[in-house]
C-alpha atoms as a PDB file:
ATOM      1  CA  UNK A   1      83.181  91.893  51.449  1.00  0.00           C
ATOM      2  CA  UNK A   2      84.918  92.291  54.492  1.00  0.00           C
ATOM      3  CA  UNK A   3      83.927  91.897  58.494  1.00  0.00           C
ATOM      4  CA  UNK A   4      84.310  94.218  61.017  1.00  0.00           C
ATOM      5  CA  UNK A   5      88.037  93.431  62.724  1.00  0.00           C
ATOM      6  CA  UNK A   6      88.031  92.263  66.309  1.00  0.00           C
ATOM      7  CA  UNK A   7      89.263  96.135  67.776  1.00  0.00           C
ATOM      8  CA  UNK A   8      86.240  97.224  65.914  1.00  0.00           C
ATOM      9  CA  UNK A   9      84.042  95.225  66.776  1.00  0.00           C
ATOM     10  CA  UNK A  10      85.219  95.328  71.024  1.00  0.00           C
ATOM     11  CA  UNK A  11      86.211  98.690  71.256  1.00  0.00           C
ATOM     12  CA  UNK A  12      83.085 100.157  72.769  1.00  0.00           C
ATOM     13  CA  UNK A  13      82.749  97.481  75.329  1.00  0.00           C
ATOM     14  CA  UNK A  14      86.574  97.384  75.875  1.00  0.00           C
ATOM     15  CA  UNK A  15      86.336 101.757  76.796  1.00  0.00           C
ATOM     16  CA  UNK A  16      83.075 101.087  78.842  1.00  0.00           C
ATOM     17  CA  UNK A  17      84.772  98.383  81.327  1.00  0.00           C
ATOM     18  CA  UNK A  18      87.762 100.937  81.540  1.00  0.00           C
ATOM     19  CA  UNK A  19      85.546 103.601  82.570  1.00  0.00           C
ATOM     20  CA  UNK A  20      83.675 101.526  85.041  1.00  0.00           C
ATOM     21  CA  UNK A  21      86.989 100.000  86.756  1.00  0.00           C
ATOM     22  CA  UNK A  22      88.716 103.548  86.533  1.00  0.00           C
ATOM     23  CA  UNK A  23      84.947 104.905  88.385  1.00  0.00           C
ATOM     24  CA  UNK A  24      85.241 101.429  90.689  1.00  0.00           C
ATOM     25  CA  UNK A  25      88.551 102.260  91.996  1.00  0.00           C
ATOM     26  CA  UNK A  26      87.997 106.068  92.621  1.00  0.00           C
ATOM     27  CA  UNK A  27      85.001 105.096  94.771  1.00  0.00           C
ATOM     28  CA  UNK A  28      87.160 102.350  96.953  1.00  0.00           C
ATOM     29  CA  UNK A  29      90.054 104.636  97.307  1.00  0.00           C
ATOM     30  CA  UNK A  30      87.307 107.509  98.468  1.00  0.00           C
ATOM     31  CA  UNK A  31      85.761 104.827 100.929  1.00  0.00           C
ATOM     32  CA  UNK A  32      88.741 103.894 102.255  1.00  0.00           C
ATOM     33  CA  UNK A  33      89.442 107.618 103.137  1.00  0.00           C
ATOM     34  CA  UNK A  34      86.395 107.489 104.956  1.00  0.00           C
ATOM     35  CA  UNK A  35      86.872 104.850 106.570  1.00  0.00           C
ATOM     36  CA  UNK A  36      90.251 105.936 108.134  1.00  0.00           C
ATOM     37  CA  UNK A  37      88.840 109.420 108.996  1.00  0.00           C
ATOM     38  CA  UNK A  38      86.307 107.478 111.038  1.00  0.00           C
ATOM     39  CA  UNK A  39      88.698 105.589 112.825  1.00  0.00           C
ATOM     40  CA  UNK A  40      90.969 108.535 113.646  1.00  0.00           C
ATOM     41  CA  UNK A  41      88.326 110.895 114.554  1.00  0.00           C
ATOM     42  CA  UNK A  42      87.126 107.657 116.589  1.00  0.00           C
ATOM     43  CA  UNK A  43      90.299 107.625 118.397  1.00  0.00           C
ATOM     44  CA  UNK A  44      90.519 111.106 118.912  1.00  0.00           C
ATOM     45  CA  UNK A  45      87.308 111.766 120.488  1.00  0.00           C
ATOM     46  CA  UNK A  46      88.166 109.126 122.860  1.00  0.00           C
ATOM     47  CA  UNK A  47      91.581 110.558 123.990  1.00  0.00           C
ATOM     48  CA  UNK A  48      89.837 113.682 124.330  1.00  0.00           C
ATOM     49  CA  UNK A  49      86.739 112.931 125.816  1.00  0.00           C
ATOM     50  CA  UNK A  50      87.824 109.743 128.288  1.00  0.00           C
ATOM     51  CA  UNK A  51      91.968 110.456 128.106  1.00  0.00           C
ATOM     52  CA  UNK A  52      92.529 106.365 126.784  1.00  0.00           C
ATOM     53  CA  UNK A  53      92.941 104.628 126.245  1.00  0.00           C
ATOM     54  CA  UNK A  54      95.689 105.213 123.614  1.00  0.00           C
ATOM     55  CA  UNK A  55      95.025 101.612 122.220  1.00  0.00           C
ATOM     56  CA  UNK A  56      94.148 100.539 119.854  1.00  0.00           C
ATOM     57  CA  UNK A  57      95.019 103.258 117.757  1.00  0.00           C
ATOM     58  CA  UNK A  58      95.139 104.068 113.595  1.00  0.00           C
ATOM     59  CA  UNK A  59      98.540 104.572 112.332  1.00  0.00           C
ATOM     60  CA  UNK A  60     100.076 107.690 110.978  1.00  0.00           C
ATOM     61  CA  UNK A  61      99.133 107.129 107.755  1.00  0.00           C
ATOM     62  CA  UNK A  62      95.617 105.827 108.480  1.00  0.00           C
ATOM     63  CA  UNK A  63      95.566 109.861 109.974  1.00  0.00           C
ATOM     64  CA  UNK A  64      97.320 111.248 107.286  1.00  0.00           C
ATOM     65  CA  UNK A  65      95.134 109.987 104.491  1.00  0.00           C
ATOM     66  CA  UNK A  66      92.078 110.604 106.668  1.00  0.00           C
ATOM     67  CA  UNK A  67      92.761 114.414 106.855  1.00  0.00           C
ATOM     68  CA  UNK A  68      93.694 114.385 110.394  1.00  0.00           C
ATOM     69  CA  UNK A  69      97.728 115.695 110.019  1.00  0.00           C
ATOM     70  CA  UNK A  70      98.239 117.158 113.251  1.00  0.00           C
ATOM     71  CA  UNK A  71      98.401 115.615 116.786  1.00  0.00           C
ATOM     72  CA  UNK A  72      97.921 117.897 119.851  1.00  0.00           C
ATOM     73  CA  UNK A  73      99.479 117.019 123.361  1.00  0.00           C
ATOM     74  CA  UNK A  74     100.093 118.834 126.671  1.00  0.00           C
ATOM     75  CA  UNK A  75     103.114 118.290 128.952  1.00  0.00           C
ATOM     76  CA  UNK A  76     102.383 116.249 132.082  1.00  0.00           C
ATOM     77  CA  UNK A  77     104.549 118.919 134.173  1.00  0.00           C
ATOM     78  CA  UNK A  78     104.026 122.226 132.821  1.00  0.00           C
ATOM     79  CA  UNK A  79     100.333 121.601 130.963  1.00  0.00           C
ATOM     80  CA  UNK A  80     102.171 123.541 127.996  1.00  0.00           C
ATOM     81  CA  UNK A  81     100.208 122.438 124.511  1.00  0.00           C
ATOM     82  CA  UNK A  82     101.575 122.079 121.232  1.00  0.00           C
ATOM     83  CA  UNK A  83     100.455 120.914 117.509  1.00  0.00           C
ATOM     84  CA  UNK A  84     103.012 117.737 116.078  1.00  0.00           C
ATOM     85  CA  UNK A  85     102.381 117.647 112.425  1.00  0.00           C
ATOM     86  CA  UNK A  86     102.390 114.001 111.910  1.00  0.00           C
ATOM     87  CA  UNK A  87     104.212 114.004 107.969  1.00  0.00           C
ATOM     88  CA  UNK A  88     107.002 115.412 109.903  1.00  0.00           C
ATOM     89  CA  UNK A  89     107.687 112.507 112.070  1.00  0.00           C
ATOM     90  CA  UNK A  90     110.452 110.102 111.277  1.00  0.00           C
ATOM     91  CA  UNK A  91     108.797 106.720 111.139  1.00  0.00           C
ATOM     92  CA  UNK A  92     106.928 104.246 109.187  1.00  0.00           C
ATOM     93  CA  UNK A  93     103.668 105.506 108.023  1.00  0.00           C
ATOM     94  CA  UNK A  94     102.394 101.933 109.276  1.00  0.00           C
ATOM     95  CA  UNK A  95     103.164 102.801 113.106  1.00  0.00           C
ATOM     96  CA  UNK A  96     100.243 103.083 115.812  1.00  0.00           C
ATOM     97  CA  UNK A  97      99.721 106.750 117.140  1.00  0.00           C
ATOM     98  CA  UNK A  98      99.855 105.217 120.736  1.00  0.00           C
ATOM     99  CA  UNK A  99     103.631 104.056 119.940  1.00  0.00           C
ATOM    100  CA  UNK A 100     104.859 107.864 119.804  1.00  0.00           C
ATOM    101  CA  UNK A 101     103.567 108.762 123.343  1.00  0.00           C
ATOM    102  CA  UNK A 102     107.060 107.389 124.563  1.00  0.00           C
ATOM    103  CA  UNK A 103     109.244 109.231 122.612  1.00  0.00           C
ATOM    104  CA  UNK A 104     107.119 112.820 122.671  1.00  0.00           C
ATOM    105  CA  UNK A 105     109.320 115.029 125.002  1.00  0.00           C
ATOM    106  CA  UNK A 106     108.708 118.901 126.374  1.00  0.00           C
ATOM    107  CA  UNK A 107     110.672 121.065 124.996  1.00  0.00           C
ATOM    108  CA  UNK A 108     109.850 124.079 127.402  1.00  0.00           C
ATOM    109  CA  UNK A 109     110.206 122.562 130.894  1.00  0.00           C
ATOM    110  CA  UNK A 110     113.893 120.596 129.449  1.00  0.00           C
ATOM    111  CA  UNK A 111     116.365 120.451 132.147  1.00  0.00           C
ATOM    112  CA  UNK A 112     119.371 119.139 131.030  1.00  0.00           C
ATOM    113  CA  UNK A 113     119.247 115.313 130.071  1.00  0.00           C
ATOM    114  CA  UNK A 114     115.614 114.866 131.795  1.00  0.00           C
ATOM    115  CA  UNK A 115     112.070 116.104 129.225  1.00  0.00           C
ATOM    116  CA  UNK A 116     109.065 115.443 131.228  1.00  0.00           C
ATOM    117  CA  UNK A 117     106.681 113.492 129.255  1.00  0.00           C
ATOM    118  CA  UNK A 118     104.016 114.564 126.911  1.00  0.00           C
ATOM    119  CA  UNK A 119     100.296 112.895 126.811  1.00  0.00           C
ATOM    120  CA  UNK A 120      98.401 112.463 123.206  1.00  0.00           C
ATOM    121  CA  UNK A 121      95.004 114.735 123.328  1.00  0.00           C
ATOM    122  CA  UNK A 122      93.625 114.465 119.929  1.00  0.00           C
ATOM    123  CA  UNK A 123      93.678 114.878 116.530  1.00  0.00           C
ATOM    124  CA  UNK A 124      93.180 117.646 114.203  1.00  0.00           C
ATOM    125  CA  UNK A 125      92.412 118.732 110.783  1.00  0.00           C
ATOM    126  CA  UNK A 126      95.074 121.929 110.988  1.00  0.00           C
ATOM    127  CA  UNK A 127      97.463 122.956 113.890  1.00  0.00           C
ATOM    128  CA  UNK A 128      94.948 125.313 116.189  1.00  0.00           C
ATOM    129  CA  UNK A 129      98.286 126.211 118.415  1.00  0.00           C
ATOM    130  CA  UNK A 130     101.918 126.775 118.607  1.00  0.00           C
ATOM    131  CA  UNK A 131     103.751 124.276 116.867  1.00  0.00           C
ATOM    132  CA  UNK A 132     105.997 122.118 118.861  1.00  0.00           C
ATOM    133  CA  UNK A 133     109.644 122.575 118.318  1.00  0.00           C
ATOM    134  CA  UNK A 134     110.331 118.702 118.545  1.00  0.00           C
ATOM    135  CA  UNK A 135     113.947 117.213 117.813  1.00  0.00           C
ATOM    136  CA  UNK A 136     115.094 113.611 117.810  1.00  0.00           C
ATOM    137  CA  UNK A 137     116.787 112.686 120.932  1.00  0.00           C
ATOM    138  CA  UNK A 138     120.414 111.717 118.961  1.00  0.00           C
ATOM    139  CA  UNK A 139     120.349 115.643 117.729  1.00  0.00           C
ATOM    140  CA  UNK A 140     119.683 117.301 120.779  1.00  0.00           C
ATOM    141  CA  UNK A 141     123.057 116.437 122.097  1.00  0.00           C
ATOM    142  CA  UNK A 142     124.939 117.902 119.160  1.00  0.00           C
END
């Protein structure tokens, strides 16, 4: 007479801890979504609401996994507004929102080498205006 081999014997309780870490790590990956929606939608209400401050701020990615893909500002000289969609933008996913400001230029008040800068307004869910036509500064030249 034989026994039952080991895989036998294990196999039900070996499928039910997959299922439950599997079920474990859909929940924490769901949670941290939340989380980072929070935070951005945190953020953006208080650009919106109090204009700053910009810092602390999430990070692209925090936005990007949140749901929150698009970033909205308005030129400081001709109050033009424009949607950035933020998977478009050349830098680490890992950079603060508040360390683009600098670099955000208008494109439809440009005289020759001087942009007027842009200020952040808030975040959204899907672009809700014109896109903004925005081109690293080492290209414009070209």
């Amino acid at each position: 007479m034989g026994s039952r081999s080991r895989q036998s014997a294990f196999q039900g309780r070996l499928i039910g801890a997959k299922i439950r870490a599997q079920s474990a790590r859909e929940a924490a990956a769901r949670a941290v979504r939340e989380a980072d929606r929070a935070e951005a939608e945190a953020w953006s209400i208080r650009m919106e609401g109090y204009g700053g401050p910009a810092q602390p701020s999430p990070t692209i990615g925090q936005c990007l996994n949140g749901g929150l893909g698009f970033l909205e500002v308005e030129c400081n000289r001709c109050k033009t507004r424009a949607s950035i969609p933020l998977e478009t933008i050349r830098r680490p996913r890992n950079t603060p929102l508040w360390k683009l400001e600098a670099s955000l230029k208008c494109r439809a008040c440009h005289k020759g080498r001087h942009a007027p800068p842009v200020h952040m307004i808030k975040l959204t869910a899907r672009r809700e205006i014109t896109p903004y036509l925005w081109v690293h500064p080492r290209e414009e030249d070209r």
